[in-house]
Protein backbone atom coordinates (compact mmCIF):
# COMPACT_ATOMS: atom_id res chain seq x y z
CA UNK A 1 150.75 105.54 99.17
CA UNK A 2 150.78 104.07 95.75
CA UNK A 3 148.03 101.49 96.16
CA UNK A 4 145.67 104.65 97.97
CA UNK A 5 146.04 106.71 95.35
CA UNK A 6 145.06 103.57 92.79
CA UNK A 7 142.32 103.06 95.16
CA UNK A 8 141.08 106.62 95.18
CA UNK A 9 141.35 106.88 92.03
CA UNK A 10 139.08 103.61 91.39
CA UNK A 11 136.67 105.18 93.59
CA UNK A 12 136.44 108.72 91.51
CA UNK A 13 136.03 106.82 88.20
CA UNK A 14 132.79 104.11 90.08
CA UNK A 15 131.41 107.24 91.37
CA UNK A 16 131.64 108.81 87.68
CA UNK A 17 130.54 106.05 86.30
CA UNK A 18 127.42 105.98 88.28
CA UNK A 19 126.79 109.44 87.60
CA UNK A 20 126.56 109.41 84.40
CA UNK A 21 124.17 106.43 84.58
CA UNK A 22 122.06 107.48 87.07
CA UNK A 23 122.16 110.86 84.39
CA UNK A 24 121.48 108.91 81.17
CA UNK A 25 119.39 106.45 82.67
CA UNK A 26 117.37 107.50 85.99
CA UNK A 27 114.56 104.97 86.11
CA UNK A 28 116.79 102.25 85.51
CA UNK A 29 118.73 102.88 87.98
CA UNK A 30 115.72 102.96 90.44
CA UNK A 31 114.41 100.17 89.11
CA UNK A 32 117.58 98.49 90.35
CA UNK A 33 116.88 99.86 93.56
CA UNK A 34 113.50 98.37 93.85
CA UNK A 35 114.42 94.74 92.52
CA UNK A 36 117.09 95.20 95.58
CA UNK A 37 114.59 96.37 98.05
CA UNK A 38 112.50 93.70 97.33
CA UNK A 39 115.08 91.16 97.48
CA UNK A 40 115.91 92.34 100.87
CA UNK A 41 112.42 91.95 102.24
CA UNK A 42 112.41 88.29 100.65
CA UNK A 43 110.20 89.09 97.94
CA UNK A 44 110.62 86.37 95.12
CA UNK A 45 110.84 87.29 91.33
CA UNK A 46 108.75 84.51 89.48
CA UNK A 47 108.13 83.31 86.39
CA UNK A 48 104.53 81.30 85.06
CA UNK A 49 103.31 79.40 82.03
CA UNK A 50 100.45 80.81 81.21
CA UNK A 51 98.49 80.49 77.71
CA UNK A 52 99.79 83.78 76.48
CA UNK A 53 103.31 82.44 76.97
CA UNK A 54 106.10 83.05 80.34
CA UNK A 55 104.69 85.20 82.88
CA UNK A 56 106.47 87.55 84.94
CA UNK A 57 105.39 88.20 88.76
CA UNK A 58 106.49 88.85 92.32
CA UNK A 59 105.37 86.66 94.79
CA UNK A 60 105.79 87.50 98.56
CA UNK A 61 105.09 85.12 100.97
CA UNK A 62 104.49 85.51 104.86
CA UNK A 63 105.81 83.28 107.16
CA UNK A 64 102.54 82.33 109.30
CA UNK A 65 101.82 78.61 109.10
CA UNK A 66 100.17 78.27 105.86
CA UNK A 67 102.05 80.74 103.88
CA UNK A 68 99.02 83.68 104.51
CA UNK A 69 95.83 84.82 103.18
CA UNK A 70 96.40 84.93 99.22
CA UNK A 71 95.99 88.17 97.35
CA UNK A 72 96.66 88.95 94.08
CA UNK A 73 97.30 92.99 92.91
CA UNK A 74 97.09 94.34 89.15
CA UNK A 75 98.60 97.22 88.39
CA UNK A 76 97.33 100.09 85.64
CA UNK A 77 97.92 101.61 82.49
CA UNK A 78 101.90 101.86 81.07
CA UNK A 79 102.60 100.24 84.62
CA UNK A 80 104.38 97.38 85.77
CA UNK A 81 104.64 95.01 88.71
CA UNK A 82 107.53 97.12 90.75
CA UNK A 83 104.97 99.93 91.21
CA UNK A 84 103.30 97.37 94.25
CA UNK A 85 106.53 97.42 96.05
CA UNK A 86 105.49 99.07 98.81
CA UNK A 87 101.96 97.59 99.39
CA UNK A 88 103.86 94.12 98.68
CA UNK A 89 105.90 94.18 101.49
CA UNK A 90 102.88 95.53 104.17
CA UNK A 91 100.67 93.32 103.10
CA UNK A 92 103.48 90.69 103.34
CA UNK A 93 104.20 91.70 107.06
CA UNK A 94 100.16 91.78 107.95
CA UNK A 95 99.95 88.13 106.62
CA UNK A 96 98.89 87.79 103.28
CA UNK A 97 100.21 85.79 100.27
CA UNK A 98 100.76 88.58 97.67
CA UNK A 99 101.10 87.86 93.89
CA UNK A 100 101.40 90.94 91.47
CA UNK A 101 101.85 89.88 87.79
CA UNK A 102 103.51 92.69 85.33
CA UNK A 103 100.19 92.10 82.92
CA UNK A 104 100.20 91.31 78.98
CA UNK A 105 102.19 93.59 77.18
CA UNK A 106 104.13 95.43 80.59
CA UNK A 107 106.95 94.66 82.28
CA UNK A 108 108.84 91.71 81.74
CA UNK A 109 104.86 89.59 79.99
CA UNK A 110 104.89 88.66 76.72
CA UNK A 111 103.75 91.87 74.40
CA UNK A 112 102.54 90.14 71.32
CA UNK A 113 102.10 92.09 68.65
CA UNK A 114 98.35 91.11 67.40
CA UNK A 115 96.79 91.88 70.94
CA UNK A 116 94.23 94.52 71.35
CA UNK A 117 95.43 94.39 74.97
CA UNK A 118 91.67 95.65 76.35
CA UNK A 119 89.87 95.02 79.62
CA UNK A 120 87.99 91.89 78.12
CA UNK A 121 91.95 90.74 77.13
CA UNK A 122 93.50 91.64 80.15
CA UNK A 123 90.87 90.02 82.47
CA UNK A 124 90.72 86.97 80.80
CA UNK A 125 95.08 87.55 81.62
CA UNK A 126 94.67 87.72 85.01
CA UNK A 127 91.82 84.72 85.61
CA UNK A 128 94.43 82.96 83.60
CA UNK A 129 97.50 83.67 85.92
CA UNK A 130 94.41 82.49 88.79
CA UNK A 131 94.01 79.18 87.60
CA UNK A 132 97.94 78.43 86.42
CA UNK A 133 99.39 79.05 89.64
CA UNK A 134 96.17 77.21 91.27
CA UNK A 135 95.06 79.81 93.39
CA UNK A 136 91.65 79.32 95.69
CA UNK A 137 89.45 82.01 95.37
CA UNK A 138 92.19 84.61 96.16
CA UNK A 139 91.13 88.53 96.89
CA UNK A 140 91.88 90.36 93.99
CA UNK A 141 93.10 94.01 94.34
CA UNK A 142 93.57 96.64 90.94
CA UNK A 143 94.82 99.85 90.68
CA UNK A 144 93.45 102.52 88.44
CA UNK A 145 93.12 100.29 84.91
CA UNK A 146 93.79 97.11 87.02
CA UNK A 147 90.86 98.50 89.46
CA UNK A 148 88.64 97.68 86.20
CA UNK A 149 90.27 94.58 85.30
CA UNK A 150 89.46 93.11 89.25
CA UNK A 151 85.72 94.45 89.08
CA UNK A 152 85.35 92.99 85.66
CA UNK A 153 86.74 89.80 86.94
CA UNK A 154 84.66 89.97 89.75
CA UNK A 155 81.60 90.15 87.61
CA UNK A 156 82.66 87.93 85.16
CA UNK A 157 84.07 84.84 86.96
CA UNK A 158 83.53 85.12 90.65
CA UNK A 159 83.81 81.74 91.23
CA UNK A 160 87.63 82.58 90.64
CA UNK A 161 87.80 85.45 93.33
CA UNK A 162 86.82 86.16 97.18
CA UNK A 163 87.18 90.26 98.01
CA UNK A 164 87.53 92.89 95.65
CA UNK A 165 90.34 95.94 96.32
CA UNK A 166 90.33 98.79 93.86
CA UNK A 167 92.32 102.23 94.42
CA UNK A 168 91.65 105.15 92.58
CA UNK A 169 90.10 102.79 89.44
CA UNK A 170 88.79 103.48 86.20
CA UNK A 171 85.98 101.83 84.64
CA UNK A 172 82.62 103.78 84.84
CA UNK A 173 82.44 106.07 81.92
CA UNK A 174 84.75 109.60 82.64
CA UNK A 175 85.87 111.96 80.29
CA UNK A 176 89.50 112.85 81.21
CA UNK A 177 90.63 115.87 80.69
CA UNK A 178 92.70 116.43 77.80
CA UNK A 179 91.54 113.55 76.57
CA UNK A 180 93.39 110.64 75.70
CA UNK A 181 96.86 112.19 74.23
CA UNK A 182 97.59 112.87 77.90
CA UNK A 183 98.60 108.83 78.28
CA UNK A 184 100.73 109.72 74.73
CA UNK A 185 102.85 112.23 75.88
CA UNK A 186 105.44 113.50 73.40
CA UNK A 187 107.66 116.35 75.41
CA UNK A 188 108.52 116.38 78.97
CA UNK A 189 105.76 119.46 78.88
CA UNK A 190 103.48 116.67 78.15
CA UNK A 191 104.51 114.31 80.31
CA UNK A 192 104.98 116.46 83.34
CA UNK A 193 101.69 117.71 83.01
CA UNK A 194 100.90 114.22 83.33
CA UNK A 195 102.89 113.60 86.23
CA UNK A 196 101.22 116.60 87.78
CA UNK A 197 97.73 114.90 87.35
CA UNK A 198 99.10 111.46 88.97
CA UNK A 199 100.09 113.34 91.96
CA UNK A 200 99.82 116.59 92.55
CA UNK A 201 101.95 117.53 95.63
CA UNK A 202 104.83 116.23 94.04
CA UNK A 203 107.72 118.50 93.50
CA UNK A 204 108.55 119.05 89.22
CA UNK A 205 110.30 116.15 87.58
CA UNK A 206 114.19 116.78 86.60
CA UNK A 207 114.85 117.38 82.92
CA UNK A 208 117.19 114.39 83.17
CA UNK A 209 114.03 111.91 84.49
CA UNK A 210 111.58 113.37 81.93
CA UNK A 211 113.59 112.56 78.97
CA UNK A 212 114.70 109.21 79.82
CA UNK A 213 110.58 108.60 80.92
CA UNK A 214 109.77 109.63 77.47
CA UNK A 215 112.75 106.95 76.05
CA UNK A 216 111.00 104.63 78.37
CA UNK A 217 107.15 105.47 77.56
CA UNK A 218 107.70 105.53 73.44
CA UNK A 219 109.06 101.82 73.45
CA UNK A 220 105.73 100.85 74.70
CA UNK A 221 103.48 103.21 73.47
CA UNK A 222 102.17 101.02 71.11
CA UNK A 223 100.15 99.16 73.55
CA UNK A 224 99.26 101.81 76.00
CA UNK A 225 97.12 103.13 72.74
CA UNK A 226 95.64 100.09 72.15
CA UNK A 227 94.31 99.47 75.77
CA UNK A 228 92.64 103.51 75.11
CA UNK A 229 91.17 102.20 71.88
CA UNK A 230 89.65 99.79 73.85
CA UNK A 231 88.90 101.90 77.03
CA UNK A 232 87.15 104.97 74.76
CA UNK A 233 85.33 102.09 72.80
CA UNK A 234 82.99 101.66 75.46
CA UNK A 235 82.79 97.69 75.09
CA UNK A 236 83.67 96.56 78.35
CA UNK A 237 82.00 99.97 80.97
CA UNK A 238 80.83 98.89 84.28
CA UNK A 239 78.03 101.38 85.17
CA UNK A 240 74.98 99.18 84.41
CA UNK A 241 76.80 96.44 85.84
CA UNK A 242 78.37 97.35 89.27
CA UNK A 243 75.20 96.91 90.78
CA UNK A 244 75.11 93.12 90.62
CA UNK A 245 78.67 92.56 92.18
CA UNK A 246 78.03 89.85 94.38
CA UNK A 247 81.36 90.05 95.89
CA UNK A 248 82.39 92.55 98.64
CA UNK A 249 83.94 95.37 97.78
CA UNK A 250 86.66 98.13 98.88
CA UNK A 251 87.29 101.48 97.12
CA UNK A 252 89.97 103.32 98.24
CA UNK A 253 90.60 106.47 97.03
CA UNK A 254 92.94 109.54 97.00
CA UNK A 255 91.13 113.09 97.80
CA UNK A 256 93.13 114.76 95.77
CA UNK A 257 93.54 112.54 92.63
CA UNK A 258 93.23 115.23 89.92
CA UNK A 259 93.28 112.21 86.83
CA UNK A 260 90.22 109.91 88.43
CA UNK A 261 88.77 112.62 90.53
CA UNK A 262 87.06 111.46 94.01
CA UNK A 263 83.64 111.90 92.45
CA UNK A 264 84.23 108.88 90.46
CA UNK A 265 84.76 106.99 93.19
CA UNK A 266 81.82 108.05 94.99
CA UNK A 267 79.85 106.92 92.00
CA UNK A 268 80.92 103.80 92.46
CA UNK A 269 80.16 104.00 95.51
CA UNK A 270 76.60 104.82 95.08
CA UNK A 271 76.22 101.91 91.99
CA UNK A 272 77.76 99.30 94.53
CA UNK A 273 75.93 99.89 98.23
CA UNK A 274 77.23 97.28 100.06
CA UNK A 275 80.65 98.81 98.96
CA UNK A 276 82.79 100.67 101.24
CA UNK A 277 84.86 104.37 100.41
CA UNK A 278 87.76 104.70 102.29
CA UNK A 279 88.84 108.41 101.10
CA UNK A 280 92.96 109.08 102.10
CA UNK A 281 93.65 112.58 102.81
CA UNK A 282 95.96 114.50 101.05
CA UNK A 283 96.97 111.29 98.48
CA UNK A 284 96.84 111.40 95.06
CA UNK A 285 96.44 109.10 92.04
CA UNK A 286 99.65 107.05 93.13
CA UNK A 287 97.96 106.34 96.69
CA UNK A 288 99.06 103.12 96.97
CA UNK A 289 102.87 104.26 96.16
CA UNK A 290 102.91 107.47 97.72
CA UNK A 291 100.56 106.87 100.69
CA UNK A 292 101.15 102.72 101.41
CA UNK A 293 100.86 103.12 104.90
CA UNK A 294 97.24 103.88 104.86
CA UNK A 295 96.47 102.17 101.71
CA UNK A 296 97.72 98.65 103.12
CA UNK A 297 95.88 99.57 106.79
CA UNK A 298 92.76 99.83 105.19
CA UNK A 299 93.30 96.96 102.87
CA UNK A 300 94.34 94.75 106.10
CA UNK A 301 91.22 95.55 108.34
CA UNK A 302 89.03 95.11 105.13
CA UNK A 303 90.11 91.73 104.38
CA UNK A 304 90.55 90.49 107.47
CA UNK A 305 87.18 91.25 108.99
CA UNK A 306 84.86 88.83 109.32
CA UNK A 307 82.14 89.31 108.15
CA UNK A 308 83.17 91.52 105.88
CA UNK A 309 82.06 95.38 106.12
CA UNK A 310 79.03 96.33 104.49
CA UNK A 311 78.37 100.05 103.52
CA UNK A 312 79.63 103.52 104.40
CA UNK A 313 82.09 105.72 104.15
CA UNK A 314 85.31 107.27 106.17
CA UNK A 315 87.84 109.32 105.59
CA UNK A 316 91.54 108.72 106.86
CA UNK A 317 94.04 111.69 107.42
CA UNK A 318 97.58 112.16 107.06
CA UNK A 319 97.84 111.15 110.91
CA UNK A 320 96.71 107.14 110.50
């Protein structure tokens, strides 16, 4: 009776412990669960040399003879690599070789401190992590800020790339509303009026998660405003320049993304022909988070066909 009362007792003060963790520290905690969940699916946590110094990325490999068609995904704005877990593991089980590097200045990349960390910077990132880990023409998929990077890429160096992904991406010009202190939130009004623009059908954040979010967001801050600098400057806008994308090119989007709204991704759309709009129901900015089922099936069929569609656009619902 002695040693299960000891062991009880061990058990009230882990489960305390964790509570007030999980209370002080929310998305730390589920950033532990993520680097688990990946582990479990056999997703590898890399490192690279790279010229701006040791590279983080995950790398997830399928098992069909010759490891699987390679892909490599670029995540947006205050993001990091985690946010692909769930695309990483579908595109894994469809057959692809999926690399997703945390870019300059996020995640666990070097953040050196006389960057201006702008599209031109963060492209020039990205053919770099190419070409050190010797991939051969792999597609190239971005999300919102990484959606600009990819087409930039794409229309800089396409010798370096085969298909072109983006979801929900910046990079024509767009005045968002609010402006730019919405990305430089500074209470958790702030920031869930942020959150609310991401993704809309989401339930309100917890005071608990907004605080430690705004812990989280201030230590990089710093950058995040230097990429806008950049971004508002105007320097590195694709709207004259979509049209001469050589390579072919998906836009998915979600319908009900209230930061990048649909529209924008029509007009892409309309500057890039040959593209094609694949428009998911009911998703929001974080499509390829909150909706990966339909965000990897259309990524799948699009880089898999051969040729490659040309044109047109479709619309998935909830259903698919």
């Amino acid at each position: 009776m002695k040693t299960l009362g000891r062991l009880l007792l061990l058990i009230v003060i882990v489960g305390v412990a964790f509570g007030v963790v999980f209370y002080e520290r929310p998305l730390w905690v589920a950033q532990q669960e993520t680097h688990f969940g990946l582990f479990l699916h056999h997703v590898q946590s890399n490192y690279v040399m790279m010229p701006e110094g040791r590279v983080h990325y995950y790398e997830a490999e399928s098992r069909i003879p010759g490891g699987g068609i390679p892909v490599v995904l670029v995540h947006g704005l205050a993001d990091r690599d985690e946010s692909w877990a769930p695309m990483l593991e579908r595109l894994k089980r469809s057959g692809f070789h999926v690399y997703a590097p945390d870019l300059l200045g996020y995640g666990r990349s070097p953040k050196p401190a006389d960057s201006d960390y702008s599209i031109s910077t963060q492209t020039q990132f990205v053919a770099d992590f190419i070409q050190a880990l010797g991939l051969q023409k792999p597609n190239v998929a971005g999300w919102s800020m990484g959606g600009w990077i990819v087409l930039k890429l794409a229309l800089d160096r396409p010798d370096l790339v085969n298909r072109v992904v983006i979801y929900d991406s910046a990079g024509v010009h767009h005045q968002v509303g609010g402006g730019r202190q919405i990305f430089h939130p500074t209470n958790e009004a702030e920031l869930q009026h942020l959150a609310d623009l991401l993704e809309p059908n989401q339930k309100p954040l917890p005071h608990f998660v907004l605080k430690d979010a705004l812990r989280h967001l201030s230590e990089g801050q710093w950058v995040v405003d230097r990429s806008m600098d950049s971004m508002e400057g105007g320097k590195d806008l694709l709207d004259a320049r979509l049209g001469g994308l050589t390579k072919p090119l998906l836009i998915v989007w979600g319908s009900d993304d209230q930061l990048l709204p649909l529209a924008i991704g029509e007009e892409m759309h309309g500057l890039d022909p040959q593209s094609e709009l694949d428009i998911l129901q009911g998703c929001g900015h974080l499509a390829p988070k909150t909706c990966p089922d339909r965000a990897a099936a259309v990524t799948v069929d699009f880089l898999k066909e051969n040729p490659p569609p040309s044109g047109g656009t479709f619309t998935l619902s909830r259903s698919r």
